[in-house]
C-alpha atoms as a PDB file:
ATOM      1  CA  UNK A   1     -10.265 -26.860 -20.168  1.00  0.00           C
ATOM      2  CA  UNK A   2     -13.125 -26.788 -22.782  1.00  0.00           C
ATOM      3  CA  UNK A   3     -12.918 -25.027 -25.768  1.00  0.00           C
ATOM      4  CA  UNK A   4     -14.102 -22.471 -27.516  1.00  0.00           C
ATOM      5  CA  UNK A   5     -17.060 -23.022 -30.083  1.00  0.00           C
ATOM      6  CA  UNK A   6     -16.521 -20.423 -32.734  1.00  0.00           C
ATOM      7  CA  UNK A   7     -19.916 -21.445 -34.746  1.00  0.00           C
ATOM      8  CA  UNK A   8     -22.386 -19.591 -31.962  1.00  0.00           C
ATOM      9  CA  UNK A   9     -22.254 -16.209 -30.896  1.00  0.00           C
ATOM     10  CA  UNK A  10     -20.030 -15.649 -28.184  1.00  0.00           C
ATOM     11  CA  UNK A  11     -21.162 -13.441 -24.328  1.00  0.00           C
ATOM     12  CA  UNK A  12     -17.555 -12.674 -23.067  1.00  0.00           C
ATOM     13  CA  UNK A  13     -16.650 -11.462 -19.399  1.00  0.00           C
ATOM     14  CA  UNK A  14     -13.953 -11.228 -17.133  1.00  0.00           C
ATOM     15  CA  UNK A  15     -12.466  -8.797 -14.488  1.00  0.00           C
ATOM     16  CA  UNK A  16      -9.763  -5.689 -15.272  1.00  0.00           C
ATOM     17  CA  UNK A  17      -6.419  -6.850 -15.438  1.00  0.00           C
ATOM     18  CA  UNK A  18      -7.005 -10.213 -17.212  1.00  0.00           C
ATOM     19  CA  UNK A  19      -6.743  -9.054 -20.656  1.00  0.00           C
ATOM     20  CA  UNK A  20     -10.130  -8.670 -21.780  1.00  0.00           C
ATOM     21  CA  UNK A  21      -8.945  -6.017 -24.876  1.00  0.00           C
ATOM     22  CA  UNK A  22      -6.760  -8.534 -26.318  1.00  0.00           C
ATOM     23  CA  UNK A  23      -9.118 -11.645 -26.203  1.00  0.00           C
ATOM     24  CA  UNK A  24     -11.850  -9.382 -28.163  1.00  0.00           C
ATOM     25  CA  UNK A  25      -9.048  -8.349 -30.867  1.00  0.00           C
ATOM     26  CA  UNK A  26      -7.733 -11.622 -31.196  1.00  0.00           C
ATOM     27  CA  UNK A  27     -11.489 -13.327 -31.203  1.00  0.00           C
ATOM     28  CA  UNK A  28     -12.183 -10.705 -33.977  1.00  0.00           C
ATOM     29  CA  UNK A  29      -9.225 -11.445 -36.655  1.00  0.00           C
ATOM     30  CA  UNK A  30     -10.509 -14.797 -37.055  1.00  0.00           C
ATOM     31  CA  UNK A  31     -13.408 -12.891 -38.770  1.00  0.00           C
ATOM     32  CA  UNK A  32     -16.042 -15.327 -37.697  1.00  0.00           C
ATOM     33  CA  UNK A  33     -17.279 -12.958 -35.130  1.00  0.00           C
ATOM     34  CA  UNK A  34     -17.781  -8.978 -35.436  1.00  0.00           C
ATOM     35  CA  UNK A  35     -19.112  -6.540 -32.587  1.00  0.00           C
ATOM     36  CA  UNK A  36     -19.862  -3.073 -33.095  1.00  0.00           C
ATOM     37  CA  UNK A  37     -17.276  -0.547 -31.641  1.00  0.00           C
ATOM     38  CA  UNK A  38     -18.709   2.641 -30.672  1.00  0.00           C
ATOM     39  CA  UNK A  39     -15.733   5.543 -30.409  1.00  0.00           C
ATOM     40  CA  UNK A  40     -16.671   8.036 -28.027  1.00  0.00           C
ATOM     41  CA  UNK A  41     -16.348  11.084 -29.046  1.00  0.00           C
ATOM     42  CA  UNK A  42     -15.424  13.230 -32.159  1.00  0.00           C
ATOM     43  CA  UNK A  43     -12.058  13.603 -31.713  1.00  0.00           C
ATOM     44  CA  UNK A  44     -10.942   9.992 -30.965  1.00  0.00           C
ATOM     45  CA  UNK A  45     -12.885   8.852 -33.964  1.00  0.00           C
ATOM     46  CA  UNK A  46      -9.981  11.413 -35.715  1.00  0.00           C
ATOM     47  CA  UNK A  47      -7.392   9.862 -34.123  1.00  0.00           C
ATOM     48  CA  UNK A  48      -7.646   6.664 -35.473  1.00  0.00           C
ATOM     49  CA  UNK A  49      -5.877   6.579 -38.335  1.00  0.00           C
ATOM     50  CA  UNK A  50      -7.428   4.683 -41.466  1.00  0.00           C
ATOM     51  CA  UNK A  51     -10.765   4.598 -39.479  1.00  0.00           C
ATOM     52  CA  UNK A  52     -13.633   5.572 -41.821  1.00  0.00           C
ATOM     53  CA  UNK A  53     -17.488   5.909 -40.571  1.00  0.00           C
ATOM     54  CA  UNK A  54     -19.370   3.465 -42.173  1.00  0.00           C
ATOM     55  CA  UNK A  55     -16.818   1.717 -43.673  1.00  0.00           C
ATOM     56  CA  UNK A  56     -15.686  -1.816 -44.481  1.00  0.00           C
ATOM     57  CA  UNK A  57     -15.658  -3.615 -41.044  1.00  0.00           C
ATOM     58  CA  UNK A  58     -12.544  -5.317 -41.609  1.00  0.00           C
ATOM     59  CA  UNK A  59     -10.490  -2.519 -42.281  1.00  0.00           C
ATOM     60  CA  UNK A  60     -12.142  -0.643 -39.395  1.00  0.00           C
ATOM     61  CA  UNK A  61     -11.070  -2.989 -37.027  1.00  0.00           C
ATOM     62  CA  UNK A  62      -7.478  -3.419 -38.069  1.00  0.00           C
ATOM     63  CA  UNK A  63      -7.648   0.506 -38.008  1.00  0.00           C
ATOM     64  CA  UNK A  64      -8.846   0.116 -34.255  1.00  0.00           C
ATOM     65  CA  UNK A  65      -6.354  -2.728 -33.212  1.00  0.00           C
ATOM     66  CA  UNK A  66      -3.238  -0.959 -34.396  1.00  0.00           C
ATOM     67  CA  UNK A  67      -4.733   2.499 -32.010  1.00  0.00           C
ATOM     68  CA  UNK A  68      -5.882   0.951 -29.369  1.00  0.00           C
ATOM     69  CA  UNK A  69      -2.018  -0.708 -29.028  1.00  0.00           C
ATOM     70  CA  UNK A  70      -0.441   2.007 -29.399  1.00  0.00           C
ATOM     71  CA  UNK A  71      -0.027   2.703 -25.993  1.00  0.00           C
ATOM     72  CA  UNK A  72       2.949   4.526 -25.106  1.00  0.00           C
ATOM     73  CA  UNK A  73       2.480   3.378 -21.186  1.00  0.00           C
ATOM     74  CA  UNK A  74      -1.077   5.215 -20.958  1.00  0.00           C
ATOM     75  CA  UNK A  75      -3.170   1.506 -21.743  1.00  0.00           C
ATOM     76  CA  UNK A  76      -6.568   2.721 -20.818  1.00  0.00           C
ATOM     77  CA  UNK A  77      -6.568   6.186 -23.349  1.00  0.00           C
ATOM     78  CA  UNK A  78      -6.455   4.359 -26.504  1.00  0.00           C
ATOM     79  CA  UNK A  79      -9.011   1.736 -25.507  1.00  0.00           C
ATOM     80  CA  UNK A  80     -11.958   1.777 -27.632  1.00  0.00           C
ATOM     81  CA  UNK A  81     -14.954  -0.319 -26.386  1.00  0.00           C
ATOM     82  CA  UNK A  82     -17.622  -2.241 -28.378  1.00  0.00           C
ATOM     83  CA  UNK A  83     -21.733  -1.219 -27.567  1.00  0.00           C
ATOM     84  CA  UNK A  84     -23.717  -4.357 -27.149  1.00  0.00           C
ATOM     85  CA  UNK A  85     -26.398  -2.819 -28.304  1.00  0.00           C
ATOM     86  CA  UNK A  86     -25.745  -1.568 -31.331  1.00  0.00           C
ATOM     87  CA  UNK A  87     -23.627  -5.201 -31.543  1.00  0.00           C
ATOM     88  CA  UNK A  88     -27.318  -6.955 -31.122  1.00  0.00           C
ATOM     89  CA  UNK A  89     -28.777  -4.548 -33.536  1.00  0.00           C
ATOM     90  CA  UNK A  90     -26.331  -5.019 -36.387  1.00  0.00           C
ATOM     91  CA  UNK A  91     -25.824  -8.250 -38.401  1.00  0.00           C
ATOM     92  CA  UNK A  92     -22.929  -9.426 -40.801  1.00  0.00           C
ATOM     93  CA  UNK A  93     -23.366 -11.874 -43.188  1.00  0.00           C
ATOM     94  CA  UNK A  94     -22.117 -15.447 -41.715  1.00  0.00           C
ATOM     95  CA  UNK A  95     -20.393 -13.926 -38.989  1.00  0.00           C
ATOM     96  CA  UNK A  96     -21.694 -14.510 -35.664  1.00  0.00           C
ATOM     97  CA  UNK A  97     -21.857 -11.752 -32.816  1.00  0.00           C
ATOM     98  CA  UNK A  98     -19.854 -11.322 -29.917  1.00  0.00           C
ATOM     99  CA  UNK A  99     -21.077  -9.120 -26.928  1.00  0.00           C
ATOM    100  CA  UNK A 100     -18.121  -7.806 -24.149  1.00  0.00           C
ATOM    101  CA  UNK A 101     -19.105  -7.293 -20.522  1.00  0.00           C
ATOM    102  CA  UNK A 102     -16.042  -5.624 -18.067  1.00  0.00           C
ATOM    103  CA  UNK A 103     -16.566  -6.651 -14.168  1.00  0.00           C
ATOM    104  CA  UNK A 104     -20.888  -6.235 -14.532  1.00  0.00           C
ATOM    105  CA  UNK A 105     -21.679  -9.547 -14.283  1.00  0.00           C
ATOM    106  CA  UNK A 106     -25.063  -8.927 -14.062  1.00  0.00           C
ATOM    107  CA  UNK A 107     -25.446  -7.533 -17.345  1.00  0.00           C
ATOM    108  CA  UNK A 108     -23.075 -10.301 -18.962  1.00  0.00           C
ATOM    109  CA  UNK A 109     -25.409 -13.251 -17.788  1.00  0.00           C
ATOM    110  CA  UNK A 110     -27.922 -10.933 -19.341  1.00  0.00           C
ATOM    111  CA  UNK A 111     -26.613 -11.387 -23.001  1.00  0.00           C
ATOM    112  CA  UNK A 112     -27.572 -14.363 -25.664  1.00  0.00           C
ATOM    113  CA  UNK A 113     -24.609 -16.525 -26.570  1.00  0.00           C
ATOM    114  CA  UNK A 114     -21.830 -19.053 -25.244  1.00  0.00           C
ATOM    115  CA  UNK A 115     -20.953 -17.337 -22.635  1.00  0.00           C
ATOM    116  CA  UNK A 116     -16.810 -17.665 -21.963  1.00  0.00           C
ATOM    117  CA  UNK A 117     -15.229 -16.162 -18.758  1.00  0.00           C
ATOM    118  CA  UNK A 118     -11.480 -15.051 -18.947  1.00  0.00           C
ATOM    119  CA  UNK A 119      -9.640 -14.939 -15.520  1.00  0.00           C
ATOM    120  CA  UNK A 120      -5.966 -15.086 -13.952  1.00  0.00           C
ATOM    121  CA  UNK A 121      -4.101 -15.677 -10.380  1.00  0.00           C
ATOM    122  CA  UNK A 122      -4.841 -12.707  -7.723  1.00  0.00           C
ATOM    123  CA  UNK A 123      -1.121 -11.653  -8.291  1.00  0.00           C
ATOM    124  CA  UNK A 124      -0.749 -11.362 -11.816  1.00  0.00           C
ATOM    125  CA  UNK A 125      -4.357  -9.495 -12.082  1.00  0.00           C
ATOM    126  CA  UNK A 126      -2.223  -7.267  -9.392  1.00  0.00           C
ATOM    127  CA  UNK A 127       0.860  -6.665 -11.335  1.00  0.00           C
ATOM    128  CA  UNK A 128      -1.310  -6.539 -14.742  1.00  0.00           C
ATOM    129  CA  UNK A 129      -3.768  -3.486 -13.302  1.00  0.00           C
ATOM    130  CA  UNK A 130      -1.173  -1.394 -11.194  1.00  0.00           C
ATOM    131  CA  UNK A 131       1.486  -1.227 -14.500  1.00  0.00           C
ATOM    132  CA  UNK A 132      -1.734  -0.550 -16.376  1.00  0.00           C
ATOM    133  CA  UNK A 133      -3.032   1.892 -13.668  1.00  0.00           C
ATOM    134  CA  UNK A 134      -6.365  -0.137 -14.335  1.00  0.00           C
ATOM    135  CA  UNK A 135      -9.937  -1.840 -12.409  1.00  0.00           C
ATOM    136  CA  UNK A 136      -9.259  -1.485  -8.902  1.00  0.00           C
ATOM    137  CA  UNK A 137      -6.102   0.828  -9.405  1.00  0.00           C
ATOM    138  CA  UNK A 138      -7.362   2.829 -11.700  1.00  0.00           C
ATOM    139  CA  UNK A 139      -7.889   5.851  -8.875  1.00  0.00           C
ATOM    140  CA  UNK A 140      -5.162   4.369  -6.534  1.00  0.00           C
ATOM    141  CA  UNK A 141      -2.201   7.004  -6.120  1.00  0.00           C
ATOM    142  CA  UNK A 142       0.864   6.644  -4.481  1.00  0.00           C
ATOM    143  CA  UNK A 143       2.859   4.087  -2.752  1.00  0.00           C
ATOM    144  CA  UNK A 144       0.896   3.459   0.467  1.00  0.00           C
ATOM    145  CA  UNK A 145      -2.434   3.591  -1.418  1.00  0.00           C
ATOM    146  CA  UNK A 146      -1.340   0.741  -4.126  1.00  0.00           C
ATOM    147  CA  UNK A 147       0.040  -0.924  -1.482  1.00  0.00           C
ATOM    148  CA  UNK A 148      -3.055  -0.832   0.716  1.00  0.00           C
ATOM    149  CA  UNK A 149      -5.552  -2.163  -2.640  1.00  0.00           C
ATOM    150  CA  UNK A 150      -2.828  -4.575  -3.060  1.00  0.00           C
ATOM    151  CA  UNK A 151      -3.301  -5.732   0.553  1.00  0.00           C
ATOM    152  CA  UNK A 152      -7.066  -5.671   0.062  1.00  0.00           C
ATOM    153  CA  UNK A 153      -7.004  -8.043  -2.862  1.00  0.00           C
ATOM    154  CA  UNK A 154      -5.091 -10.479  -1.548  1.00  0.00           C
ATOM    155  CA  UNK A 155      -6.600 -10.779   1.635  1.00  0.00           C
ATOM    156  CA  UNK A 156      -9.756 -11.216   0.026  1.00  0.00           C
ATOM    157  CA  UNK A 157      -8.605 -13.886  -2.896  1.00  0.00           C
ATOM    158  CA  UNK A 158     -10.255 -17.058  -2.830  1.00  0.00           C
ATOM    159  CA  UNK A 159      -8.174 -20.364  -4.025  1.00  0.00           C
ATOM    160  CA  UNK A 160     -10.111 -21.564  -7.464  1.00  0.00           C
ATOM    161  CA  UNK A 161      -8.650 -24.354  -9.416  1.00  0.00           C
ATOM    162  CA  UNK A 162      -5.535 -24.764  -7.090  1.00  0.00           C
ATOM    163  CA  UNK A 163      -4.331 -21.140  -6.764  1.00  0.00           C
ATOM    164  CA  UNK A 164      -5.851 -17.967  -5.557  1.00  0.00           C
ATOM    165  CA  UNK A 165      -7.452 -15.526  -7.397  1.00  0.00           C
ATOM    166  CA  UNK A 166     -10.183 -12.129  -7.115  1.00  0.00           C
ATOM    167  CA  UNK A 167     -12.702 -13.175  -5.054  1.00  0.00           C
ATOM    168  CA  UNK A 168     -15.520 -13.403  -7.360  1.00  0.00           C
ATOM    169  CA  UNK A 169     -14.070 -15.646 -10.000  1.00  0.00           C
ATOM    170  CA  UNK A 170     -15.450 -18.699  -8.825  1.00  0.00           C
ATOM    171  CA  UNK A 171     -18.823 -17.048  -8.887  1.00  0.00           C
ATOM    172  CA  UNK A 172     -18.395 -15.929 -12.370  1.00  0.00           C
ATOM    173  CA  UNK A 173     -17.537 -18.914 -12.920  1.00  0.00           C
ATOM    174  CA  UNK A 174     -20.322 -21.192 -12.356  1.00  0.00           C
ATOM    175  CA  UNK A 175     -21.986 -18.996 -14.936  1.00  0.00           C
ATOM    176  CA  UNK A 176     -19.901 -19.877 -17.307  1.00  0.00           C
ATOM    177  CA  UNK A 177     -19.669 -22.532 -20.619  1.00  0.00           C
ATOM    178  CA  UNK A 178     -15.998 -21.887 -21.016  1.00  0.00           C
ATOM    179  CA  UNK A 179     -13.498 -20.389 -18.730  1.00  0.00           C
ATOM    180  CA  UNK A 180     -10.006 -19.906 -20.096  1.00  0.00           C
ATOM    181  CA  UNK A 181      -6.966 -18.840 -17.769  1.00  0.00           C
ATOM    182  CA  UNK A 182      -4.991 -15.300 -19.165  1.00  0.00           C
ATOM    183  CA  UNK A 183      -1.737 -17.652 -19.259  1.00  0.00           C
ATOM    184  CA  UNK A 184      -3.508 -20.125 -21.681  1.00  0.00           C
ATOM    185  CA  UNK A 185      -4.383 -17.624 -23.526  1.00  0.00           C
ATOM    186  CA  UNK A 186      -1.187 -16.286 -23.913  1.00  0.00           C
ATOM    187  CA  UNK A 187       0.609 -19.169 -24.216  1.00  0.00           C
ATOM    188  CA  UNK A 188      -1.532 -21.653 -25.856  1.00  0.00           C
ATOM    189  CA  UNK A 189      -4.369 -19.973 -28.206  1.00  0.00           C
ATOM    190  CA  UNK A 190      -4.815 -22.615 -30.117  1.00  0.00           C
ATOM    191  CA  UNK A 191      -6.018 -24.939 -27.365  1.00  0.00           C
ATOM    192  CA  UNK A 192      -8.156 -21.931 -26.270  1.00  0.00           C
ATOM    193  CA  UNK A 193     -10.060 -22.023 -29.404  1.00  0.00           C
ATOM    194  CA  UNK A 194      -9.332 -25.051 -31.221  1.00  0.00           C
ATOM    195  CA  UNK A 195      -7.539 -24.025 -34.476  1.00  0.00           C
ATOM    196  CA  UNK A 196      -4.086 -22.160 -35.270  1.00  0.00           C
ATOM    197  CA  UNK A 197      -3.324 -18.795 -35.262  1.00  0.00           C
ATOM    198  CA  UNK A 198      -3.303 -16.623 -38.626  1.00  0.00           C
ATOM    199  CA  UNK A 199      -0.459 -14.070 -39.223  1.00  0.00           C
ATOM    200  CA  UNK A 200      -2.841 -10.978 -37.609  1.00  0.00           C
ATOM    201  CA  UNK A 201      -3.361 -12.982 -34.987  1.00  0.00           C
ATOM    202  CA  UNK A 202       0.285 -13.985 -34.344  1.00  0.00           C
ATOM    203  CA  UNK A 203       1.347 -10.526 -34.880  1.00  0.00           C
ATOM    204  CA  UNK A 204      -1.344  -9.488 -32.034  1.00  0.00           C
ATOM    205  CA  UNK A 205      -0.028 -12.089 -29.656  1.00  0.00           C
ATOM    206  CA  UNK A 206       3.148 -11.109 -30.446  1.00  0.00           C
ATOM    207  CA  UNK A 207       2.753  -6.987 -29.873  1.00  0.00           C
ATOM    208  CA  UNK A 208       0.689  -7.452 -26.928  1.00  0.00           C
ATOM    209  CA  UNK A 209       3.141  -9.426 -25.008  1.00  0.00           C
ATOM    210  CA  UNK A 210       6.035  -7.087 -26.096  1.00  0.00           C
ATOM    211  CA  UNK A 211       4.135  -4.402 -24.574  1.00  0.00           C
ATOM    212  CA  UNK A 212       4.630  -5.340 -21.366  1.00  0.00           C
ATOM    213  CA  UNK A 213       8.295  -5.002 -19.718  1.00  0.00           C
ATOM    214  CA  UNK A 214      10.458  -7.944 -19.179  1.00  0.00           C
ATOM    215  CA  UNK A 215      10.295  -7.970 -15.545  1.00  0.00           C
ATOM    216  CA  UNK A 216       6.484  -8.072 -15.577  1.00  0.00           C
ATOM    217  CA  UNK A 217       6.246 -10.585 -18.289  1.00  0.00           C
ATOM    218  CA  UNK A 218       8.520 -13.427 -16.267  1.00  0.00           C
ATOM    219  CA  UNK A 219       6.086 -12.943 -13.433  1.00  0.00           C
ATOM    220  CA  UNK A 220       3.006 -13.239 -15.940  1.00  0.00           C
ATOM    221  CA  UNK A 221       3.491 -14.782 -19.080  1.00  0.00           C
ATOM    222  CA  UNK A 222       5.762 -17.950 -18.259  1.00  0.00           C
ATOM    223  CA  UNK A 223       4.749 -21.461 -19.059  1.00  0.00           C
ATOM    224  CA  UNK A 224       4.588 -22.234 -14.955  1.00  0.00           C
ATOM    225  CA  UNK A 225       1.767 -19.857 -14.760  1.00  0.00           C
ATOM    226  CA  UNK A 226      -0.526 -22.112 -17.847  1.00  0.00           C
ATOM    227  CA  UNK A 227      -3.252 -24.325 -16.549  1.00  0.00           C
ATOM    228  CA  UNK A 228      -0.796 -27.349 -17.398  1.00  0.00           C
ATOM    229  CA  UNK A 229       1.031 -26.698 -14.532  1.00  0.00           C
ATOM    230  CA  UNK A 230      -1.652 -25.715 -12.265  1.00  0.00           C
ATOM    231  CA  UNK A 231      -4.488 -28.591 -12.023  1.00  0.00           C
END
């Protein structure tokens, strides 16, 4: 697994249900990187508590991070999403850029920068989205329609690195500088991105797992499931 160089700008992608939200946030408290969050409408930019137009960027984000987890089971209404335009468009002094592409691929091999693809095993991108009612079971209702997308899925799934996973991984793949596994991630950040965590960062990790419930979390997030024990 290669890792992570955090002196370049950095084009990150990956596929719903691989924990593309809490890469960014946890990319972003090193403070070597900023991107430029755009909330999307009047009232949510009210809702965030601490969150001041125009403000310092730092304080903005940790303003963001501590909404967006805030989930209370309904993941995708708190999510607030970076513009990579108005990302490209702003600089920070020595901090480098990071631009955030969900499932487009076209438009993330588009983008300037290393570009680093995030991906996990066809079932736990499965058991991520339909707790998370998000991606392809984001519209799915009911028990014979998530169990029909489920069906889909995995009939589809294509083995990559030993193990099966979304069809259009490996594509994404070859695109990419770095790809890093969800369970790495999770597991092992620093060998993700080559240094140890600081204490936002460990508190991130920390309330991000926790979010999840404990059944779902020994399917996902156990050290069987890292790339150490996979190739």
């Amino acid at each position: 697994m290669n890792i992570i160089d955090l002196n370049q700008d950095i084009n990150f992608f990956y596929y719903g249900g691989s924990g593309g939200f809490f890469f960014l946030h946890y990319l972003l408290l090193m403070k070597k990187h900023h991107a430029v969050f755009k909330l999307s409408n009047f009232t949510q930019a009210h809702q965030v508590e601490n969150y001041v137009p125009g403000g310092d960027y730092d304080a903005n984000l940790r303003a963001i991070i501590t909404y967006q987890w805030n989930v209370n089971k309904r993941w995708k209404l708190t999510e607030i999403w970076p513009d990579n335009k108005l990302t490209q468009e702003t600089t920070l002094h020595h901090v480098h850029q990071v631009y955030y592409t969900c499932n487009q691929m076209d438009s993330w091999v588009g983008l300037p920068g290393q570009r680093v693809f995030l991906y996990t095993d066809i079932r736990s991108q499965a058991y991520l989205s339909m707790y998370k009612q998000a991606w392809v079971y984001r519209k799915t209702r009911g028990f014979k329609g998530i169990l029909k997308t489920t069906r889909q899925l995995l009939e589809n799934a294509v083995e990559f690195r030993g193990e099966m996973v979304y069809r259009d991984v490996p594509v994404a793949a070859q695109h990419a500088d770095v790809v890093v596994r969800l369970q790495d991630l999770a597991l092992y950040p620093d060998t993700v991105f080559g240094c140890s965590a600081n204490h936002e960062q460990s508190q991130l990790l920390s309330t991000w797992i926790n979010l999840h419930p404990d059944k779902l979390k020994n399917k996902v997030f156990n050290k069987e499931k890292s790339c150490h024990n996979v190739y």
